[in-house]
Protein backbone atom coordinates (compact mmCIF):
# COMPACT_ATOMS: atom_id res chain seq x y z
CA UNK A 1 0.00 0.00 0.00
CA UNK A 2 0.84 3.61 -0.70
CA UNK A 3 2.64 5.32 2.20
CA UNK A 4 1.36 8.68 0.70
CA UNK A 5 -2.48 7.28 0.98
CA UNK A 6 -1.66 6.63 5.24
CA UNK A 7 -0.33 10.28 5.48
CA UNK A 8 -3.24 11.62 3.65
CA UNK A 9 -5.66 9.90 5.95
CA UNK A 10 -3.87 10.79 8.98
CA UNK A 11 -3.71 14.48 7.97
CA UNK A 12 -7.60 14.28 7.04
CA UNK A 13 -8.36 12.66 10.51
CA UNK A 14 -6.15 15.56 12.11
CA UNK A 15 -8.51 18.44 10.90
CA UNK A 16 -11.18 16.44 12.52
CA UNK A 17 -12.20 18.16 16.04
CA UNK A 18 -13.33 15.51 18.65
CA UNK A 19 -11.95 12.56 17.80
CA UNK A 20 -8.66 10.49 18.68
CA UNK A 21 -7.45 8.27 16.42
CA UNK A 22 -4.36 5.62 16.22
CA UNK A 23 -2.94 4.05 13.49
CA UNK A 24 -2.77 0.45 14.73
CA UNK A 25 -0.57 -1.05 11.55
CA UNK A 26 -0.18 0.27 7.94
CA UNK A 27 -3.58 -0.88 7.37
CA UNK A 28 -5.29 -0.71 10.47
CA UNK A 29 -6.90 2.75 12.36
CA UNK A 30 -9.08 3.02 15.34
CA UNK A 31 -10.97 5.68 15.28
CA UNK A 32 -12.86 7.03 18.72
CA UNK A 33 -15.48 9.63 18.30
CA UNK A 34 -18.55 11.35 20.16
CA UNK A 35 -22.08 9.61 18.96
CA UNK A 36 -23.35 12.80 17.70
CA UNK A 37 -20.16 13.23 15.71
CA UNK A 38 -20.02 9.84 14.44
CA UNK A 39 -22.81 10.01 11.01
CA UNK A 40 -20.67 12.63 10.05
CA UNK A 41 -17.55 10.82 10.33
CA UNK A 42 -18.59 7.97 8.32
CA UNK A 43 -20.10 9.97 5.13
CA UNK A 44 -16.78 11.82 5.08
CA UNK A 45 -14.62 8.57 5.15
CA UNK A 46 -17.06 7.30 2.67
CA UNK A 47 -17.40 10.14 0.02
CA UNK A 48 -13.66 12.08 0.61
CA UNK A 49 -11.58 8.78 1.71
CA UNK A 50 -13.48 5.79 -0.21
CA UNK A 51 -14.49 3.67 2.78
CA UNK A 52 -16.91 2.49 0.74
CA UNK A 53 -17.53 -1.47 2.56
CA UNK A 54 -19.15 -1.21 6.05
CA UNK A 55 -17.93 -4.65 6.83
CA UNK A 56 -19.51 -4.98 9.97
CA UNK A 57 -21.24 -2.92 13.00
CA UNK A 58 -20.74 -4.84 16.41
CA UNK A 59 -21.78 -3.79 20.02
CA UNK A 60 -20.27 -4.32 23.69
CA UNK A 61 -21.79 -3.69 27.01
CA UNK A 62 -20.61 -1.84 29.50
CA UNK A 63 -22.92 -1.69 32.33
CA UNK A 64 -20.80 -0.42 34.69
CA UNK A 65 -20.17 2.43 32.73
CA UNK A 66 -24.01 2.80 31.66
CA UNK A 67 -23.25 2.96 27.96
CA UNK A 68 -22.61 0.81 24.83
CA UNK A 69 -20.14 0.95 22.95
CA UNK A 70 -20.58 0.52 18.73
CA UNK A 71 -17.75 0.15 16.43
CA UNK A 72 -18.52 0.57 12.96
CA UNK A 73 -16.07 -1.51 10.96
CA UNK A 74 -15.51 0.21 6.81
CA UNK A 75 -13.23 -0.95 4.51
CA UNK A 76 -11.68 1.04 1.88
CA UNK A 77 -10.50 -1.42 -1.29
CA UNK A 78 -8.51 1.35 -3.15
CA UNK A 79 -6.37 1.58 0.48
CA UNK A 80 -6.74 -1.63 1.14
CA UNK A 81 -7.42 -0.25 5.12
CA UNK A 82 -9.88 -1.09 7.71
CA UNK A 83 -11.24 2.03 9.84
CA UNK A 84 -13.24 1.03 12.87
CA UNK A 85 -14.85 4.25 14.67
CA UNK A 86 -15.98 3.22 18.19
CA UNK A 87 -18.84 5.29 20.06
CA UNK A 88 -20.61 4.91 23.19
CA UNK A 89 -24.33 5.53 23.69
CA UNK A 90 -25.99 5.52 27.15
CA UNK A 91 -27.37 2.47 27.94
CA UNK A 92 -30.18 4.13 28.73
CA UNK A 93 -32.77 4.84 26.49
CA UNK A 94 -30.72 2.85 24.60
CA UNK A 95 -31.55 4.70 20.63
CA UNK A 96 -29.19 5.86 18.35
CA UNK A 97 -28.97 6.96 14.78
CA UNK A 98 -29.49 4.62 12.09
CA UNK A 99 -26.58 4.88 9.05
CA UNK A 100 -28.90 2.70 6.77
CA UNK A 101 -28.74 6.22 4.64
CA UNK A 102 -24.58 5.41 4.09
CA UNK A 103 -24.36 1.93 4.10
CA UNK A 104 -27.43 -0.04 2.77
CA UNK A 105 -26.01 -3.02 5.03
CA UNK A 106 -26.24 -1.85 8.30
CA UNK A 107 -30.13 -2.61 8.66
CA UNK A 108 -28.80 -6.16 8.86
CA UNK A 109 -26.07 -5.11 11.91
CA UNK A 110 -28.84 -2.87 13.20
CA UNK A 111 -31.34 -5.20 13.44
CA UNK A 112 -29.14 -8.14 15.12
CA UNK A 113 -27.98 -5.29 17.54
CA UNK A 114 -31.47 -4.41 18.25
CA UNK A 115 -32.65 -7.83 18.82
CA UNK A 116 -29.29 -9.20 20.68
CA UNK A 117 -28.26 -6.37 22.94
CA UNK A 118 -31.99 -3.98 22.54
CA UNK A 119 -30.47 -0.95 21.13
CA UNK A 120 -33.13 0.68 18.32
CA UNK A 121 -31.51 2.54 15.74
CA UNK A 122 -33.88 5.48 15.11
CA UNK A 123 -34.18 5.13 11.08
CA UNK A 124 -33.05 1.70 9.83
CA UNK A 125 -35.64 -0.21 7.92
CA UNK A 126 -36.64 -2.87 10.03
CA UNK A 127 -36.20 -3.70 14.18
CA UNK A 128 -38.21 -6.76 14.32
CA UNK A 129 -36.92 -9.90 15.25
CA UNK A 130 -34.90 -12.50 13.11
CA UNK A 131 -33.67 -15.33 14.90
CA UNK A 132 -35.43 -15.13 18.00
CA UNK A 133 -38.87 -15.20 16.99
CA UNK A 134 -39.85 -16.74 19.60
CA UNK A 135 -37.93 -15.05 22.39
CA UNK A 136 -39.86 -13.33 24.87
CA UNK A 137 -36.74 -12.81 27.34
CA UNK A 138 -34.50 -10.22 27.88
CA UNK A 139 -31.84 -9.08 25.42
CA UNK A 140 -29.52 -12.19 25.99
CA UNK A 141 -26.14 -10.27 25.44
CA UNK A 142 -26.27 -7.63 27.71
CA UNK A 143 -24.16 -8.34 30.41
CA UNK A 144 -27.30 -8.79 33.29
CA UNK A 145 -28.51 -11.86 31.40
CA UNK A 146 -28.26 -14.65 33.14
CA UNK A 147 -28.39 -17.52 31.06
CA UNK A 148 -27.95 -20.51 33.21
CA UNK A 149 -31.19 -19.24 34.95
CA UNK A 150 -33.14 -18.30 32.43
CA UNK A 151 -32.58 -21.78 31.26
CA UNK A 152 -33.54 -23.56 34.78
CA UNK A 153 -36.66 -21.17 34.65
CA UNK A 154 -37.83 -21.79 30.92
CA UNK A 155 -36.97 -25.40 31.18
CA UNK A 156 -37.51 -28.87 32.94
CA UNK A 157 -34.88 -30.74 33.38
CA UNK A 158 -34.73 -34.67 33.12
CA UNK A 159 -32.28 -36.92 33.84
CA UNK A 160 -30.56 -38.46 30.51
CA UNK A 161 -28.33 -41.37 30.90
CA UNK A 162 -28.49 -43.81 28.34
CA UNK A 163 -27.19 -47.19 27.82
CA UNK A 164 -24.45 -45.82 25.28
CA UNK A 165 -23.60 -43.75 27.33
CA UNK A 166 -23.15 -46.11 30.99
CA UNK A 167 -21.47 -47.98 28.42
CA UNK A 168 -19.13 -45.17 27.20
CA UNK A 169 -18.19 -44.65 30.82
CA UNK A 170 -17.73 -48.18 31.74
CA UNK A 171 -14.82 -48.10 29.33
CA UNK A 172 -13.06 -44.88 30.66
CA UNK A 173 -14.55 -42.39 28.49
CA UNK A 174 -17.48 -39.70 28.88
CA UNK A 175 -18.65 -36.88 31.55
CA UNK A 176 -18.10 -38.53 34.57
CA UNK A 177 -17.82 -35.23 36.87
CA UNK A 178 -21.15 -33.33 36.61
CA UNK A 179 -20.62 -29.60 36.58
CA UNK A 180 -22.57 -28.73 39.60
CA UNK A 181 -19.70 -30.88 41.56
CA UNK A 182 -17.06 -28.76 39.91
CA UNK A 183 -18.45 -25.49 40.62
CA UNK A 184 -17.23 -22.81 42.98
C-alpha cells in the first residue's frame, strides 16, 4: 500500500475536532469519536476517503459504565485499510442513529444489535426480530442476562443417561464429573 495514501488519511483525521485516532498497523486505524459526531464521520470517510464497505457494526456492554459501545467496521478497497470508529451511547434509552442512509447493510447489523443487545436505531428499515422469533426474554447479550437461569426457569430438566452412554463410561470415556460438583 501507498505510504502517501496513510499520510493523507492521517492528515484528514487531524482536521477532525473531537476525535482520537491511532494508526494500529499500515492498514489498520481506530478511530474514537462522540455519537453525535459519528454520522458525520462515516459519510466523510465514505465520500472524501473511499471507505466504501461497512464490513460490519458490532456492540459491547458496558454496564458499569451505563453505555454501549458501537464500532462501525468500513473498509476502503482502493487503500486496502480497515477504519473502525468506536462510540458509546448511554445504555439508557438505549436509541441511536441509524446509518442505513450510508451503508445499505447496516439494517442487517442494526437489526441483530437491536434484537441481541436492545439498542433501536432510530431510522433503519426494520427492528423486528430475526432469529429469536420466539424469544420473549430479555436481550440475551447484555451483560445482566443470566443464562444458566433463564434456562432452569424456561426449562424442565430430566435426567438423561443412556445405555451408550453407561457404556461409554464403563470403558473410561465420557462426563463422569457433573458440573454442579465442579463449581465454585
Amino acid at each position: 500500500m501507498d505510504k502517501n495514501l496513510n499520510v493523507w488519511l492521517d492528515n484528514l483525521l487531524q482536521e477532525i475536532e473531537g476525535i482520537k485516532f491511532r494508526r494500529k498497523s499500515t492498514r489498520r486505524v481506530r478511530i474514537d469519536v462522540a455519537m453525535d459526531a459519528l454520522p458525520t464521520l462515516l459519510e466523510l470517510l465514505q465520500g472524501r476517503a473511499s471507505y466504501v464497505h461497512l464490513s460490519a457494526i458490532t456492540c459491547v456492554d458496558w454496564p458499569d459504565d451505563g453505555e454501549f459501545e458501537l464500532v462501525y467496521h468500513v473498509w476502503s478497497y482502493e487503500t486496502q485499510s480497515l477504519v473502525s470508529a468506536h462510540t458509546r451511547i448511554p445504555r439508557d434509552p438505549g436509541v441511536y442513529l441509524s446509518i442505513y442512509d450510508l451503508y445499505e447493510p447496516a439494517a442487517f447489523f442494526e437489526r441483530d444489535i437491536h434484537e441481541m443487545f436492545g439498542v433501536f436505531f432510530e431510522g433503519s428499515p426494520d427492528m423486528e426480530k430475526f432469529i429469536l422469533t420466539e424469544w420473549d426474554g430479555p436481550p440475551p447479550m447484555r451483560k445482566e442476562f443470566d443464562s444458566e437461569a433463564f434456562v432452569n426457569q424456561q426449562f424442565e430438566w430430566q435426567p438423561y443417561h443412556p445405555d451408550w452412554l453407561k457404556e461409554l463410561e464403563e470403558e473410561g470415556g465420557g462426563v463422569t464429573t457433573r458440573p454442579e460438583d465442579i463449581r465454585w
